[in-house]
C-alpha atoms as a PDB file:
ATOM      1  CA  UNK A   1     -10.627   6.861 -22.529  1.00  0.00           C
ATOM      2  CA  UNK A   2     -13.956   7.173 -20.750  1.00  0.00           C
ATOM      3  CA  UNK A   3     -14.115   8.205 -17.538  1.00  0.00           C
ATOM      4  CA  UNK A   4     -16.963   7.279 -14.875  1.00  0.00           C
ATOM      5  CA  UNK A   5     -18.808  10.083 -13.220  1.00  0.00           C
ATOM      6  CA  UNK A   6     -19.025  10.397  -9.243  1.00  0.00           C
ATOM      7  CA  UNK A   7     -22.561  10.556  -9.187  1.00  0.00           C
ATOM      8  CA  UNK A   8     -22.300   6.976 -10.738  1.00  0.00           C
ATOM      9  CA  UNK A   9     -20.110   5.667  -8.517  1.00  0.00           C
ATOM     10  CA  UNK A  10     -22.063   6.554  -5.280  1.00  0.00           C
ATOM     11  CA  UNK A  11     -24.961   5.500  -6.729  1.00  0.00           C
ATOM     12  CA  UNK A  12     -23.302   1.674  -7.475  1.00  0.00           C
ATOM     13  CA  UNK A  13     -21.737   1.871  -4.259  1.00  0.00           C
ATOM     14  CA  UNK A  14     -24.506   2.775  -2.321  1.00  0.00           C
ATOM     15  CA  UNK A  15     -26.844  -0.151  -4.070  1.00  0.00           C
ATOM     16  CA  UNK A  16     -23.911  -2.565  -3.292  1.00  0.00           C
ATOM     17  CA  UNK A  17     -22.017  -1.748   0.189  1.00  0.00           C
ATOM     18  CA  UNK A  18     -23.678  -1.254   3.265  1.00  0.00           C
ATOM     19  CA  UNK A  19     -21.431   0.513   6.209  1.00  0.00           C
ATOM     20  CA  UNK A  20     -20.771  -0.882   9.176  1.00  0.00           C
ATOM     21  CA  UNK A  21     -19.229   0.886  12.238  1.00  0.00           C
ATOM     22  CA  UNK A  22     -18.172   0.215  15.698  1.00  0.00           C
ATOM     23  CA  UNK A  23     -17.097   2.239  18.661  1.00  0.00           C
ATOM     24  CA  UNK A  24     -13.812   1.260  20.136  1.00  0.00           C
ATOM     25  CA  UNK A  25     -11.521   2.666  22.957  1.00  0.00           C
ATOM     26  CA  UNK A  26      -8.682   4.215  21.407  1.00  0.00           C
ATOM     27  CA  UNK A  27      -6.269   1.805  22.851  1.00  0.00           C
ATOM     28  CA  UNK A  28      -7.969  -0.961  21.652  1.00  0.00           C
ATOM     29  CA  UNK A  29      -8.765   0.236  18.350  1.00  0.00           C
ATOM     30  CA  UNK A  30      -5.096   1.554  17.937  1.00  0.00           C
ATOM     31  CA  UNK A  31      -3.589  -1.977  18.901  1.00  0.00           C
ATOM     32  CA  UNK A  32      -6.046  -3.455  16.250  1.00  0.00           C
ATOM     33  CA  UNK A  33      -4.823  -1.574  13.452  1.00  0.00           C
ATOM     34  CA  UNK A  34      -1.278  -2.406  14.532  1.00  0.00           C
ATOM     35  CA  UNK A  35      -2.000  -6.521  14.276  1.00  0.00           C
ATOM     36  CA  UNK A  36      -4.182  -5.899  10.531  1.00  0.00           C
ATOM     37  CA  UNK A  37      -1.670  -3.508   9.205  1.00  0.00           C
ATOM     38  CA  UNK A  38       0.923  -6.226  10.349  1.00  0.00           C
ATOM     39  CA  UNK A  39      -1.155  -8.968   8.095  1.00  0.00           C
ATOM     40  CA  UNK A  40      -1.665  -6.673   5.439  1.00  0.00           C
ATOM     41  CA  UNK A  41      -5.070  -6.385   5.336  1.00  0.00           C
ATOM     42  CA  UNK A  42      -7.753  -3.763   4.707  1.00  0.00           C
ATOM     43  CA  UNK A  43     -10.141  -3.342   7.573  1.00  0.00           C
ATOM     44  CA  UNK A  44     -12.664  -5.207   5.541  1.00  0.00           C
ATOM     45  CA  UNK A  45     -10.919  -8.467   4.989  1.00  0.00           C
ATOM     46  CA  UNK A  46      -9.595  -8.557   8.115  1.00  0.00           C
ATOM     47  CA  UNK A  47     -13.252  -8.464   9.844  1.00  0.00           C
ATOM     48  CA  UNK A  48     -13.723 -11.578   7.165  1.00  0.00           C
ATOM     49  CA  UNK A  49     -10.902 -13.249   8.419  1.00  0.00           C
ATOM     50  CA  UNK A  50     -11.712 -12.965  12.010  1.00  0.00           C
ATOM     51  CA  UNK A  51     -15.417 -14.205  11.527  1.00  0.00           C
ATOM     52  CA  UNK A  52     -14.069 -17.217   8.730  1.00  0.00           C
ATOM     53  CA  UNK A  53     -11.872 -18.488  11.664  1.00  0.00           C
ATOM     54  CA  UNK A  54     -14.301 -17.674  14.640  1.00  0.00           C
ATOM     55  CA  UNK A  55     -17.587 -19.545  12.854  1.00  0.00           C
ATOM     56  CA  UNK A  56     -15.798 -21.057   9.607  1.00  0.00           C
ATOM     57  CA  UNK A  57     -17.353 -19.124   7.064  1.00  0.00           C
ATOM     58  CA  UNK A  58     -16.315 -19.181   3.338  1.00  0.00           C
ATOM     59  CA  UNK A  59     -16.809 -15.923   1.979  1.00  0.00           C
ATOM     60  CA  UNK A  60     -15.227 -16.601  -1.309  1.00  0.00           C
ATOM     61  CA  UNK A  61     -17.949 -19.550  -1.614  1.00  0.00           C
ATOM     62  CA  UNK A  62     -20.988 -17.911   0.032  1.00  0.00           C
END
């Protein structure tokens, strides 16, 4: 088994992923984690759901 090295991995990740962050009250941000952990969703797909249903993008058929 070969096994990927770290170094390789941040470098992929860091050609393919750009952050993106947002300051939130704690109330607000803890009742928005309640409603995505509810769905089942990672933080990242449920920011794509929200902006699918807002302005009907597909991004499964970008």
């Amino acid at each position: 088994m070969s096994y990927t090295s770290s170094a390789v991995k941040n470098r992929y990740n860091k050609k393919t992923y750009t952050n993106f962050q947002a300051a939130l009250r704690k109330e607000d941000f803890a009742l928005i984690e309640e409603i995505r952990k509810q769905i089942g969703l990672s933080r990242s797909e449920f920011l794509k759901m929200l902006i699918s249903e807002k302005y009907g993008i597909d991004f499964d058929n970008k």
